[in-house]
PDB file of N, CA and C in Angstrom:
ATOM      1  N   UNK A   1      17.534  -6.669   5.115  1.00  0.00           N
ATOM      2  CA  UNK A   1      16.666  -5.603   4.659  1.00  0.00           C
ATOM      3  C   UNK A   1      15.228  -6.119   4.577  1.00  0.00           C
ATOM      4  N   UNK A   2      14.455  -5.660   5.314  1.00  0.00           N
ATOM      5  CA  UNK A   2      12.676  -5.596   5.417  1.00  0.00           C
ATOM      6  C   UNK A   2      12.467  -5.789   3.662  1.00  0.00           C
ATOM      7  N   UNK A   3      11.360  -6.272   3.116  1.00  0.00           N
ATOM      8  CA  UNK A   3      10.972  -6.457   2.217  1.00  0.00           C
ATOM      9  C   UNK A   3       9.706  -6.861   2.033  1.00  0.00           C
ATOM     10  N   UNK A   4       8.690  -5.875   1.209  1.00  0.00           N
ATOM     11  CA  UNK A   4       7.232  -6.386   1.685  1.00  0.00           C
ATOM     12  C   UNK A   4       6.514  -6.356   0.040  1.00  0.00           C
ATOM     13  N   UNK A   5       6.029  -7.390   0.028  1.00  0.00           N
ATOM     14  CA  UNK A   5       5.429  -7.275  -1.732  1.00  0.00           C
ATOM     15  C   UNK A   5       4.027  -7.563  -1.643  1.00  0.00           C
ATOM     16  N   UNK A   6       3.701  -6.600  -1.800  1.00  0.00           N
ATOM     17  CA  UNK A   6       1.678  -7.183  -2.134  1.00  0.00           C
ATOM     18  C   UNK A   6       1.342  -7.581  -3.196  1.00  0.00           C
ATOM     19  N   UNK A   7       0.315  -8.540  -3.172  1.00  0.00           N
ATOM     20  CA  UNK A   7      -0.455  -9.082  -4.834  1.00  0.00           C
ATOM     21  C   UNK A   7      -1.693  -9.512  -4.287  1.00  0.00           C
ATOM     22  N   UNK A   8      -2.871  -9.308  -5.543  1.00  0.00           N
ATOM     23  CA  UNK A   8      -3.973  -9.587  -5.010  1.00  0.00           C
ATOM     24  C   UNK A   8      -5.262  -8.923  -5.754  1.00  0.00           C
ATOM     25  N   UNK A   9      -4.324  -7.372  -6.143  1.00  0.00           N
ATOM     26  CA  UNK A   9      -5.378  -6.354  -6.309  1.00  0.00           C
ATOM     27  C   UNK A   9      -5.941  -7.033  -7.809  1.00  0.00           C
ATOM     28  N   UNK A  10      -6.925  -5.799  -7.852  1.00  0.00           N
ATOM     29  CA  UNK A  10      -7.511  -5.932  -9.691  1.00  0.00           C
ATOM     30  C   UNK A  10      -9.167  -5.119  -9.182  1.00  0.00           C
ATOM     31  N   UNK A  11      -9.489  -4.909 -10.398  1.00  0.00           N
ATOM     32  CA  UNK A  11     -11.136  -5.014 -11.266  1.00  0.00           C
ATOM     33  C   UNK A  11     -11.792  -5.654 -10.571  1.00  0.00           C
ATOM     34  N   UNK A  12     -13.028  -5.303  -9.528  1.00  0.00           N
ATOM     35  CA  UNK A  12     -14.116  -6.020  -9.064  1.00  0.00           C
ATOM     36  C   UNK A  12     -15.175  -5.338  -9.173  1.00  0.00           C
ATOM     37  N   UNK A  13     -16.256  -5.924  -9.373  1.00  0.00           N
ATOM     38  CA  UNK A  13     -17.823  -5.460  -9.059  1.00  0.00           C
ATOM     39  C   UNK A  13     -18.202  -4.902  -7.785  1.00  0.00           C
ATOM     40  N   UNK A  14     -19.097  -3.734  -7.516  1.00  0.00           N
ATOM     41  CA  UNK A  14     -19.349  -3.470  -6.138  1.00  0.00           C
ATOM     42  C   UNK A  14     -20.613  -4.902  -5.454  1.00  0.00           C
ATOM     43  N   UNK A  15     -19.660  -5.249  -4.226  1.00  0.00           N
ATOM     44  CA  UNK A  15     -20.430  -6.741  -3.666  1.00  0.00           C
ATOM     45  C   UNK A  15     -18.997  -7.671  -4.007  1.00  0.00           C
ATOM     46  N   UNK A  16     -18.468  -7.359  -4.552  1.00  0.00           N
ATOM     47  CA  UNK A  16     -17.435  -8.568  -4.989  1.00  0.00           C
ATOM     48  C   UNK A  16     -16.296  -9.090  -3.888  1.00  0.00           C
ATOM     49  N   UNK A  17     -15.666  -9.650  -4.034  1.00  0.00           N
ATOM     50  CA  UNK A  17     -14.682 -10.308  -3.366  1.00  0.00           C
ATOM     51  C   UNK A  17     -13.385 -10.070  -3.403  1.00  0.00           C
ATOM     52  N   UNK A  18     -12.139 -10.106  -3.125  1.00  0.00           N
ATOM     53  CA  UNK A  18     -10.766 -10.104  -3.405  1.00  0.00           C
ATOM     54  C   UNK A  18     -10.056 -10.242  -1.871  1.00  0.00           C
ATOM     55  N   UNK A  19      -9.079 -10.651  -2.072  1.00  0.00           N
ATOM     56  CA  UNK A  19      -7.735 -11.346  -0.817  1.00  0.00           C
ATOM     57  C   UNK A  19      -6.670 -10.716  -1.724  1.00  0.00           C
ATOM     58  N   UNK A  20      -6.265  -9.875  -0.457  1.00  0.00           N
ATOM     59  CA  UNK A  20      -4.414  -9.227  -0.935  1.00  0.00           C
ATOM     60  C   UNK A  20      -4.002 -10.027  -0.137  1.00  0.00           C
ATOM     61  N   UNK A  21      -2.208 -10.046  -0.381  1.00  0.00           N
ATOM     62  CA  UNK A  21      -1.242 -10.865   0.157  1.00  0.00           C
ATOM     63  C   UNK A  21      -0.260  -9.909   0.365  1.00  0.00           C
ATOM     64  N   UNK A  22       0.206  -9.748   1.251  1.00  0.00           N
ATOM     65  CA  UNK A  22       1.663  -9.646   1.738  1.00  0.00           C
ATOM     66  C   UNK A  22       2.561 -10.154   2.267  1.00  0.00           C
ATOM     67  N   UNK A  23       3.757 -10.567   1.343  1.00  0.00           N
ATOM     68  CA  UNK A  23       4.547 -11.573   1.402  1.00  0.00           C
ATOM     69  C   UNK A  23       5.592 -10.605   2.315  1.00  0.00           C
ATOM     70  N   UNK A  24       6.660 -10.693   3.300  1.00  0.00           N
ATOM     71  CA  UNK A  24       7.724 -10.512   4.014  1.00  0.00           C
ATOM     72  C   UNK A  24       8.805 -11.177   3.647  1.00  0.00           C
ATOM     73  N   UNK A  25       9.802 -10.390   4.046  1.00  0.00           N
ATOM     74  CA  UNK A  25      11.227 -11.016   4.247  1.00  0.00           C
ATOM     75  C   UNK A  25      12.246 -10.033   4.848  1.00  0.00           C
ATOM     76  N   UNK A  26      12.811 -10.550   5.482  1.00  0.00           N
ATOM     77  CA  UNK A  26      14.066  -9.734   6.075  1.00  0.00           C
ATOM     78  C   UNK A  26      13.404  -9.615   7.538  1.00  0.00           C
ATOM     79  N   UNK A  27      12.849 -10.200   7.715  1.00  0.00           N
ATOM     80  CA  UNK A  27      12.510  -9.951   9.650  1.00  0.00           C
ATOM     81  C   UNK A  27      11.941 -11.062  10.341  1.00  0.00           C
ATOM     82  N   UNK A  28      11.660 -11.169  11.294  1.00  0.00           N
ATOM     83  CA  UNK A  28      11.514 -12.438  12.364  1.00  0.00           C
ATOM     84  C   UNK A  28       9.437 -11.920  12.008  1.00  0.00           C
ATOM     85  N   UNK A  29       8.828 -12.010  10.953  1.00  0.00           N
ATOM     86  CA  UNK A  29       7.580 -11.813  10.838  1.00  0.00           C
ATOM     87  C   UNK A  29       6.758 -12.275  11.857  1.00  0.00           C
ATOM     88  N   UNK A  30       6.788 -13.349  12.584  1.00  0.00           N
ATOM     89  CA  UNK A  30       5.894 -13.698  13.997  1.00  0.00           C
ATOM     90  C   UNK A  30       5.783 -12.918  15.029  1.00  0.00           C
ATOM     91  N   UNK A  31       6.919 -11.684  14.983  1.00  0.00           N
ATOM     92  CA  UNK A  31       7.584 -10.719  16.218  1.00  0.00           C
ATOM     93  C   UNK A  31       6.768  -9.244  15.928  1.00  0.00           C
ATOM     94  N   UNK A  32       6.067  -8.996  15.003  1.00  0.00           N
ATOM     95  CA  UNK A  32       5.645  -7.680  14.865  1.00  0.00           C
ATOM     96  C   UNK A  32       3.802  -7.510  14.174  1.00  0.00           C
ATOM     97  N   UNK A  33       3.318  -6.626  14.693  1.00  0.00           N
ATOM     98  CA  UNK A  33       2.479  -6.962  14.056  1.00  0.00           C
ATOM     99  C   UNK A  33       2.443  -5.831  12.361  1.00  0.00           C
ATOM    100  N   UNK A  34       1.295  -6.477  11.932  1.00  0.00           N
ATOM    101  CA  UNK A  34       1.172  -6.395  10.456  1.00  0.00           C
ATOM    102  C   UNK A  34       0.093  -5.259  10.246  1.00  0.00           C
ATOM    103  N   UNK A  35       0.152  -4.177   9.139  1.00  0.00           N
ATOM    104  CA  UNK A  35      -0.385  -3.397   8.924  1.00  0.00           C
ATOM    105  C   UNK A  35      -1.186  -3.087   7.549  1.00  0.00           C
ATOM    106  N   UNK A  36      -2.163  -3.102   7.138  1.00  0.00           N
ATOM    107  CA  UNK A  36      -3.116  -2.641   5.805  1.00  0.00           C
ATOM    108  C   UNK A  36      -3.511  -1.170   5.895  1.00  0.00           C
ATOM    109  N   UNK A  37      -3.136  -0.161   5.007  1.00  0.00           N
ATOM    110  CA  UNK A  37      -2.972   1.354   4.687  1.00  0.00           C
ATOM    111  C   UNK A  37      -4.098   1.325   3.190  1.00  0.00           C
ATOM    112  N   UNK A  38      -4.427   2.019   3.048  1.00  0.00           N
ATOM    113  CA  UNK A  38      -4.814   2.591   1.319  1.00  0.00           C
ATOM    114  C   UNK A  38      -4.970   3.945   0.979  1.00  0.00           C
ATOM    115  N   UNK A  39      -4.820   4.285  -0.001  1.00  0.00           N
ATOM    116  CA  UNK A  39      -4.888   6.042  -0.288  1.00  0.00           C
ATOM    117  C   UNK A  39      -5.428   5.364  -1.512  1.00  0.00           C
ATOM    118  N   UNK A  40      -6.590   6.539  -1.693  1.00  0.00           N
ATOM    119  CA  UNK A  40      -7.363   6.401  -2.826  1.00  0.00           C
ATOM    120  C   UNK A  40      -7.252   7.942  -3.321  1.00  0.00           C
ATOM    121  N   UNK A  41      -7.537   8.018  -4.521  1.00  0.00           N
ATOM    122  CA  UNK A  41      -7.020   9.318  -5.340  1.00  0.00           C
ATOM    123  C   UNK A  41      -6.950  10.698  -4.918  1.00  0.00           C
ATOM    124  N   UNK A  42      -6.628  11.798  -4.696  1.00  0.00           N
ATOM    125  CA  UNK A  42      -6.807  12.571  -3.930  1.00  0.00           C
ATOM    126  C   UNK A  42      -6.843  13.119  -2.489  1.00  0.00           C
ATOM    127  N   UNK A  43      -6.840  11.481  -1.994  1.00  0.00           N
ATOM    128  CA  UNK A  43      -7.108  11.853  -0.893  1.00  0.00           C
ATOM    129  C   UNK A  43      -5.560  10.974  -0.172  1.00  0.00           C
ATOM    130  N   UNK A  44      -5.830  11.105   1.279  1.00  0.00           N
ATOM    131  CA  UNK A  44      -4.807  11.159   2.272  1.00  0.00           C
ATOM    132  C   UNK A  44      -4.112   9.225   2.835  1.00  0.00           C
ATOM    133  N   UNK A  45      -3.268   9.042   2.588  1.00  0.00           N
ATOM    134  CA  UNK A  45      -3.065   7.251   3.174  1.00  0.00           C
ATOM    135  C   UNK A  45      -4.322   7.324   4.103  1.00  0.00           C
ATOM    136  N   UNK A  46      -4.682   6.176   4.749  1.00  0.00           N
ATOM    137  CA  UNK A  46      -5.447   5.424   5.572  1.00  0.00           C
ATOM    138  C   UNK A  46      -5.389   4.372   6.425  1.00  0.00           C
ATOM    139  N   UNK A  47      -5.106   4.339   7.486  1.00  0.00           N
ATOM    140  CA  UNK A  47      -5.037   3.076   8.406  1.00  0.00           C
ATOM    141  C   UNK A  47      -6.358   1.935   8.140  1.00  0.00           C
ATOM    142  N   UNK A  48      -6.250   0.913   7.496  1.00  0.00           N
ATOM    143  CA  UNK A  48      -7.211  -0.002   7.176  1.00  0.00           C
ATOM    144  C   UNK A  48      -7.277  -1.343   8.688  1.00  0.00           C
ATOM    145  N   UNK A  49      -6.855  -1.480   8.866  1.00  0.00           N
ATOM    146  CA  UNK A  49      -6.762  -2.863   9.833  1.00  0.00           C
ATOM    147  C   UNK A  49      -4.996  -3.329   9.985  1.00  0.00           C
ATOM    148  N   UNK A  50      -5.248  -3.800  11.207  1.00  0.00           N
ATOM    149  CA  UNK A  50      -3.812  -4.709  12.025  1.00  0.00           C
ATOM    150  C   UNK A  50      -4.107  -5.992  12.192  1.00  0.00           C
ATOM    151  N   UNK A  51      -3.258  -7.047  11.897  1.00  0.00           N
ATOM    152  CA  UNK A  51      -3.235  -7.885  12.597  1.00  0.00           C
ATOM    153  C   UNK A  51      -1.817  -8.116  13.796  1.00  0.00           C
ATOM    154  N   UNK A  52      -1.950  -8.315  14.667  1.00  0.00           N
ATOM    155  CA  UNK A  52      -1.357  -8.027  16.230  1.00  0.00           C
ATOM    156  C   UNK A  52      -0.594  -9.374  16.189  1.00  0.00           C
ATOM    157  N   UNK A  53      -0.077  -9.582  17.191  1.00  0.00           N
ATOM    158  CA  UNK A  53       1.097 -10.807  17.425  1.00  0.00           C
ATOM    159  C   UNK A  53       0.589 -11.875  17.936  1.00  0.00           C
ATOM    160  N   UNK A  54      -0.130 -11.473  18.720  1.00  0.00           N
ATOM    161  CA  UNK A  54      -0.916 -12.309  19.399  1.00  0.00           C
ATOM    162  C   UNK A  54      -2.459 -12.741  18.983  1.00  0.00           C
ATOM    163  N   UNK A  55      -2.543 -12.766  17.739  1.00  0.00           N
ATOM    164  CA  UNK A  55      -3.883 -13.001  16.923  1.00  0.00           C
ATOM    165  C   UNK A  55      -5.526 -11.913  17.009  1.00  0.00           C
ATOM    166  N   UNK A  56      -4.498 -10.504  17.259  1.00  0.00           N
ATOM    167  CA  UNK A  56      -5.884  -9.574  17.627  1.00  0.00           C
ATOM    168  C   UNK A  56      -5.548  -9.025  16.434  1.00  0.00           C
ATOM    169  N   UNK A  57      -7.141  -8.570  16.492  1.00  0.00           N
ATOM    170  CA  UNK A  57      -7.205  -7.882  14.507  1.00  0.00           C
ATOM    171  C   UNK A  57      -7.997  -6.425  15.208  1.00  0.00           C
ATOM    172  N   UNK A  58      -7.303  -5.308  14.174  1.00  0.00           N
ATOM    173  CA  UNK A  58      -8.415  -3.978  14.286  1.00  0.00           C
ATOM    174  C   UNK A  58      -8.562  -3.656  13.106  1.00  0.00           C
ATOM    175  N   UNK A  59      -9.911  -2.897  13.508  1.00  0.00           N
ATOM    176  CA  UNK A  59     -10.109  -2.346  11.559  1.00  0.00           C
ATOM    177  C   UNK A  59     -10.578  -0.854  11.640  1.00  0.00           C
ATOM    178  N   UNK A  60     -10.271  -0.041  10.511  1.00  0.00           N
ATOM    179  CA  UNK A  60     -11.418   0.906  10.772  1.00  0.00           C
ATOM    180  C   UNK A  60     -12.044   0.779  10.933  1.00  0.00           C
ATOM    181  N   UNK A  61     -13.288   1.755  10.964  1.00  0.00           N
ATOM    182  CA  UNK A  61     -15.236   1.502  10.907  1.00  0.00           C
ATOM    183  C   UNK A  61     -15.577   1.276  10.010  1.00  0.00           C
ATOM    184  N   UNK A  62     -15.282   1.572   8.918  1.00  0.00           N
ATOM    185  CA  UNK A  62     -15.706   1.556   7.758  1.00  0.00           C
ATOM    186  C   UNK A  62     -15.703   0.537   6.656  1.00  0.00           C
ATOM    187  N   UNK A  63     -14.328  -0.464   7.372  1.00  0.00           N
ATOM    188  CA  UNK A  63     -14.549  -1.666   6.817  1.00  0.00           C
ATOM    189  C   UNK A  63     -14.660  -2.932   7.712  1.00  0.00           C
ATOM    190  N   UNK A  64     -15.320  -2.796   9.078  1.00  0.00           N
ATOM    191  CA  UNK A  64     -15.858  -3.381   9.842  1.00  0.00           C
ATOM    192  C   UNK A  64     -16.495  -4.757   9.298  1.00  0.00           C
ATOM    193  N   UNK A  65     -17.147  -5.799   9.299  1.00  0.00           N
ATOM    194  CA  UNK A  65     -17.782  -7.029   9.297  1.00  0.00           C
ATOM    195  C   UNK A  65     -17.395  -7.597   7.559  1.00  0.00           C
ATOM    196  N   UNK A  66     -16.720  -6.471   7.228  1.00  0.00           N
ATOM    197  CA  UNK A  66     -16.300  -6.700   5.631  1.00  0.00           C
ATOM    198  C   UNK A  66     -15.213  -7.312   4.957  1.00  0.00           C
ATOM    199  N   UNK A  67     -14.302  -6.748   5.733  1.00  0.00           N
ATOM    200  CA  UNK A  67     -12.709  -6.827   6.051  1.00  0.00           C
ATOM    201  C   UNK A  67     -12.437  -7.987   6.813  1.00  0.00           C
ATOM    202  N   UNK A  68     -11.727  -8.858   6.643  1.00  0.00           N
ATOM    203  CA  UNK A  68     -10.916  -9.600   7.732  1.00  0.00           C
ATOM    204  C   UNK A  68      -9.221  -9.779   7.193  1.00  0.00           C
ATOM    205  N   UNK A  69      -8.586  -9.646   7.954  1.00  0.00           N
ATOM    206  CA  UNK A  69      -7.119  -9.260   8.654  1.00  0.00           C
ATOM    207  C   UNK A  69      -6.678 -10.703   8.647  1.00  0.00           C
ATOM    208  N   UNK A  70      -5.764 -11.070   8.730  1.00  0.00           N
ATOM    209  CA  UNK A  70      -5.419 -12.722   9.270  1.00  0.00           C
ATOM    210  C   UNK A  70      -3.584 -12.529   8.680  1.00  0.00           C
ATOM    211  N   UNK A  71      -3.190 -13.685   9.252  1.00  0.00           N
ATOM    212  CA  UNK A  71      -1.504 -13.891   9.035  1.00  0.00           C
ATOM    213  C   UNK A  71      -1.080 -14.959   9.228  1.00  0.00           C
ATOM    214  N   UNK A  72      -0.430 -15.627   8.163  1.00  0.00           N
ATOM    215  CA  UNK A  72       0.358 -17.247   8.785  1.00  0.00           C
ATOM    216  C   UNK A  72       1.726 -16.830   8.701  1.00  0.00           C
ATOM    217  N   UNK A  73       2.228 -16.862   9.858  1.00  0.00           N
ATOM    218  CA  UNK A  73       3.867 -17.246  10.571  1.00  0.00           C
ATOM    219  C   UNK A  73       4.189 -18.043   9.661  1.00  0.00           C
ATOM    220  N   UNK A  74       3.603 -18.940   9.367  1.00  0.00           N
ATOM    221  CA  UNK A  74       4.592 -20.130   8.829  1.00  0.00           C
ATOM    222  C   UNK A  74       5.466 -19.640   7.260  1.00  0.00           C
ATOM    223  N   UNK A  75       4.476 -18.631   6.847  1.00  0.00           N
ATOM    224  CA  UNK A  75       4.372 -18.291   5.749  1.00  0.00           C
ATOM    225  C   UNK A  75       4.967 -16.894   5.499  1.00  0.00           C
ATOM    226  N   UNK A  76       5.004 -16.326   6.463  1.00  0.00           N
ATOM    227  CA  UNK A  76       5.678 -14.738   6.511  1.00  0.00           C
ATOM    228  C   UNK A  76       4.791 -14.323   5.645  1.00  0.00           C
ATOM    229  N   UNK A  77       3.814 -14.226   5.628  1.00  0.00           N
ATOM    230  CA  UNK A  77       2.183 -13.286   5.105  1.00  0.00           C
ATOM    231  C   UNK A  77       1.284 -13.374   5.962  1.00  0.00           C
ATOM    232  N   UNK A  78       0.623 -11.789   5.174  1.00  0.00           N
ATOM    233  CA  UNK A  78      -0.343 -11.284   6.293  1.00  0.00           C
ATOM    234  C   UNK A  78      -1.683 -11.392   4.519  1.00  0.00           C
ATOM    235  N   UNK A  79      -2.611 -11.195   5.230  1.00  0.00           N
ATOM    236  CA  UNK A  79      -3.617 -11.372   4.196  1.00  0.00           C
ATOM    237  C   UNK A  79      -4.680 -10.016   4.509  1.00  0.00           C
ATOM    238  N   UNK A  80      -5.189  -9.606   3.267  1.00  0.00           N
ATOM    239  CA  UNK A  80      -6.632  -8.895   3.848  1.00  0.00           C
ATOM    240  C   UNK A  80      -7.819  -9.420   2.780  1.00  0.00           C
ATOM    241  N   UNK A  81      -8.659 -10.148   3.561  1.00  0.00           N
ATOM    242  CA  UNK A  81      -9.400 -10.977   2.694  1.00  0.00           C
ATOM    243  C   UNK A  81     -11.085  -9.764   2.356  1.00  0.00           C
ATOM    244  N   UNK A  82     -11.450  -8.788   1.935  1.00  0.00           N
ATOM    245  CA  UNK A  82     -12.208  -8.090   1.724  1.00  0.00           C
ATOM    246  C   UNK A  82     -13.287  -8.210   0.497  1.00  0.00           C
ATOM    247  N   UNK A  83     -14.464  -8.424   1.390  1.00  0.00           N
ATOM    248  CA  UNK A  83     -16.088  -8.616   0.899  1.00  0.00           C
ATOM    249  C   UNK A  83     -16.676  -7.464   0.924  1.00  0.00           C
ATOM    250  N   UNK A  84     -18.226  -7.579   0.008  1.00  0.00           N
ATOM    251  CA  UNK A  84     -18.967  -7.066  -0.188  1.00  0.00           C
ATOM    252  C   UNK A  84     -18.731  -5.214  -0.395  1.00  0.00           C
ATOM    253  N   UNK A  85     -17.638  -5.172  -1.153  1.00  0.00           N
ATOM    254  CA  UNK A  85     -17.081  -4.471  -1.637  1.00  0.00           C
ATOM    255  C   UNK A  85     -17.514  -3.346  -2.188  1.00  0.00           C
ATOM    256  N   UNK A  86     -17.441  -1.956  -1.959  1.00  0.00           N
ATOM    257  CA  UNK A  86     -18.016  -0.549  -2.401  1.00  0.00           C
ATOM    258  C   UNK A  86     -17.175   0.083  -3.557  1.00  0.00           C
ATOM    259  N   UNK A  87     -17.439   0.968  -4.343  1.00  0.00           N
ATOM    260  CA  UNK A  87     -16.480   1.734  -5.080  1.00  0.00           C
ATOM    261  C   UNK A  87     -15.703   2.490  -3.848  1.00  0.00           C
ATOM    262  N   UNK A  88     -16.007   2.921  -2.859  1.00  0.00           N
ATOM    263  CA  UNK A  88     -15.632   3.652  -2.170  1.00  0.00           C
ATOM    264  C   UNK A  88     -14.409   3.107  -1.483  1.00  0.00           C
ATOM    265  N   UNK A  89     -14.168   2.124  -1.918  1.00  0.00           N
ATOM    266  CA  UNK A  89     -13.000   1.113  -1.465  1.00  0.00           C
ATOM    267  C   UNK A  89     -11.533   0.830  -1.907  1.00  0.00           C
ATOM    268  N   UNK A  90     -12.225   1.957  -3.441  1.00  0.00           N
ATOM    269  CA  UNK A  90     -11.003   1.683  -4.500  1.00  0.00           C
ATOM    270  C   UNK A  90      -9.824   2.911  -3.946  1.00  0.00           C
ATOM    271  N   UNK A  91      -8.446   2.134  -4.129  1.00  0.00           N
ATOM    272  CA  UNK A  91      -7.377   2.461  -3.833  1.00  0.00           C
ATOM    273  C   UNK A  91      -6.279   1.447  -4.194  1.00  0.00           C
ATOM    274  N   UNK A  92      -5.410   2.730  -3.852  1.00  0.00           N
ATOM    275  CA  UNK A  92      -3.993   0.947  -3.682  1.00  0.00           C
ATOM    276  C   UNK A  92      -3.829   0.619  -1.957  1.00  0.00           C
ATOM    277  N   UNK A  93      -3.948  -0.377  -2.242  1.00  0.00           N
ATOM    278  CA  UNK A  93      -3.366  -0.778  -0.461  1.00  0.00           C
ATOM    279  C   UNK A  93      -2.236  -0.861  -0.763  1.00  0.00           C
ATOM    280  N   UNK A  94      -1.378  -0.918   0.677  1.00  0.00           N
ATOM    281  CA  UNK A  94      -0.381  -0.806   1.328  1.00  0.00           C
ATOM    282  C   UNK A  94      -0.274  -2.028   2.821  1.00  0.00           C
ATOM    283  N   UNK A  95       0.930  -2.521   2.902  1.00  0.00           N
ATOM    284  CA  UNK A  95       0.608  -3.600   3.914  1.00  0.00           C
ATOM    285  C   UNK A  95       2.232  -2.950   4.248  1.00  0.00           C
ATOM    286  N   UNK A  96       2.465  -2.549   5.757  1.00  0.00           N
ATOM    287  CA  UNK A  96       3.066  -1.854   6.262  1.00  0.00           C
ATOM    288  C   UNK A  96       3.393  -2.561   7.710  1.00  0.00           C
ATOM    289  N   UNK A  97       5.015  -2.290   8.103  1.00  0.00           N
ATOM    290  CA  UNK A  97       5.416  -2.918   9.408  1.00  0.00           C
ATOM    291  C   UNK A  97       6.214  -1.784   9.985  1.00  0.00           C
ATOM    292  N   UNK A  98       6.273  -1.703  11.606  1.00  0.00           N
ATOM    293  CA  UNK A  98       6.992  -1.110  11.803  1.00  0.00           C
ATOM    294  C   UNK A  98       7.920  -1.515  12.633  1.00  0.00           C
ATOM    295  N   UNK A  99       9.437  -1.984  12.273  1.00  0.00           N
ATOM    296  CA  UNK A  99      10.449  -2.694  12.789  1.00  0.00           C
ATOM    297  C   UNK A  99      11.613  -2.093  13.737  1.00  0.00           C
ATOM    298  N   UNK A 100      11.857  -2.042  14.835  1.00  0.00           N
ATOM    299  CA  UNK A 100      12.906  -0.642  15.469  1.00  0.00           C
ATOM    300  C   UNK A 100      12.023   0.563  15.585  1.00  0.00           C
ATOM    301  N   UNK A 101      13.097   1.303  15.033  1.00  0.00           N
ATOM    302  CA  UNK A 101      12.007   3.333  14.710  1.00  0.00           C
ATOM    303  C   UNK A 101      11.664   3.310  13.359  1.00  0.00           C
ATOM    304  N   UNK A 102      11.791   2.287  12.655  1.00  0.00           N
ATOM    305  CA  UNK A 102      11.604   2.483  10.916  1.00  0.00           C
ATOM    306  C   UNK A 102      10.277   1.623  10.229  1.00  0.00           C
ATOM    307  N   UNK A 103       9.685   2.683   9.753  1.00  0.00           N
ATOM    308  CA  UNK A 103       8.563   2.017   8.809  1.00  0.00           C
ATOM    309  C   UNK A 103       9.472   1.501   7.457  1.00  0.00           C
ATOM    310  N   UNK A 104       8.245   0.086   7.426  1.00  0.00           N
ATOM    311  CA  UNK A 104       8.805  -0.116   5.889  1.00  0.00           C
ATOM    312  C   UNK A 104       7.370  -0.579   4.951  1.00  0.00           C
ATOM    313  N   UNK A 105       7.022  -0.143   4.098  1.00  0.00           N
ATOM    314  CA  UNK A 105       6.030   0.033   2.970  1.00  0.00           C
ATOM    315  C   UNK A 105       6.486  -1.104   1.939  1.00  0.00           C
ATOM    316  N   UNK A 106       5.270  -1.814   1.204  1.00  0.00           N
ATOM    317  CA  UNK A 106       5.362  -2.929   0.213  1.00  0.00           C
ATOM    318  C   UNK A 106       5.002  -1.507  -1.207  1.00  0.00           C
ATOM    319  N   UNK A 107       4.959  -1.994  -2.551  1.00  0.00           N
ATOM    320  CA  UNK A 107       4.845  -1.364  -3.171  1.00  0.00           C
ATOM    321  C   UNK A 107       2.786  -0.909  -3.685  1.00  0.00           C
ATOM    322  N   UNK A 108       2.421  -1.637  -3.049  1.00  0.00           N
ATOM    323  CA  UNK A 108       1.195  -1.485  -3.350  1.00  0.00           C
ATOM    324  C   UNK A 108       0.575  -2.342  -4.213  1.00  0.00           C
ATOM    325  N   UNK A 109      -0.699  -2.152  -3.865  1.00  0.00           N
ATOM    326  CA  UNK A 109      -1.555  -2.751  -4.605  1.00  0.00           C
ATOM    327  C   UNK A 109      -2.843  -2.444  -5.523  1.00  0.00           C
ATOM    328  N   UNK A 110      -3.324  -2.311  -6.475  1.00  0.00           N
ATOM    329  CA  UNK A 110      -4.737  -1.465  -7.149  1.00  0.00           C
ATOM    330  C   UNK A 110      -5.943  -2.184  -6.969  1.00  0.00           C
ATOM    331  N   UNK A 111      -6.704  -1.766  -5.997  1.00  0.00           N
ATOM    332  CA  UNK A 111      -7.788  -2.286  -5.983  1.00  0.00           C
ATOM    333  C   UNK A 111      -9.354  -0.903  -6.251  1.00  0.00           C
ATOM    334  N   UNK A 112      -9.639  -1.539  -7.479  1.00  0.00           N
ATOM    335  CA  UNK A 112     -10.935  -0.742  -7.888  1.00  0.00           C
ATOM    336  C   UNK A 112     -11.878  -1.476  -8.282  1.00  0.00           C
ATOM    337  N   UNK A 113     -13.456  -0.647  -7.473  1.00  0.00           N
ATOM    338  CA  UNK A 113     -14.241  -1.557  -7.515  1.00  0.00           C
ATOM    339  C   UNK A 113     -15.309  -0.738  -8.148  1.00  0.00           C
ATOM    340  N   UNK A 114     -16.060  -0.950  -9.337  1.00  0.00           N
ATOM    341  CA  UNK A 114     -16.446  -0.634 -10.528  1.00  0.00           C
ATOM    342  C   UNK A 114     -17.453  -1.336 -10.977  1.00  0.00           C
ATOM    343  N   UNK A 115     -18.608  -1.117 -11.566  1.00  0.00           N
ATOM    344  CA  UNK A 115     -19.365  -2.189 -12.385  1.00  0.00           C
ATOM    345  C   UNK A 115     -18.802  -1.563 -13.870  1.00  0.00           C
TER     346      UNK A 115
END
């Protein structure tokens, strides 16, 4: 059984810093690539960035030169290491795979960014 746990989130300043983690288990993690989602209140999930199998990263636009994506195999985690940080940012992420025909979702994470 797929198993995906994020940690990372919390309380930051707008400009601030934070790295989520998503830890895996239950799958050959080097074989698929890795996914970052967020829904922030009201509004609709969000495709945030991939990291790919082959070491290619995408992001939205919006968190372009801000965001970086990354993943160690060795480690069965994917990371989203995110700078210079907006309120507009606050949500829970989600770090998401899709294995066969089946998505599988970690429980989330709270990230709000606040002075």
């Amino acid at each position: 059984q797929v198993q995906l746990v994020e940690s990372g989130g919390g309380l930051v300043q707008p400009g601030g810093s934070l790295r989520l983690s998503c830890a895996a288990s239950g799958m050959i993690f080097g074989s698929y690539a890795m996914h970052w989602y967020r829904q922030a209140p009201g509004k609709q999930r969000e495709w945030v960035a991939t990291a790919g199998t082959g070491g290619t990263t995408n992001y939205v636009s919006s968190v372009k030169g801000r965001f970086t994506v990354s993943r160690d195999n060795a480690k069965n985690t994917a990371y989203l290491q995110m700078s210079s940080l907006k309120p507009e940012d606050t949500a829970v992420y989600y770090c998401n795979v899709l294995v066969g025909l089946r998505d599988y979702w970690g429980q989330g994470t709270q990230v709000t960014v606040s002075s």
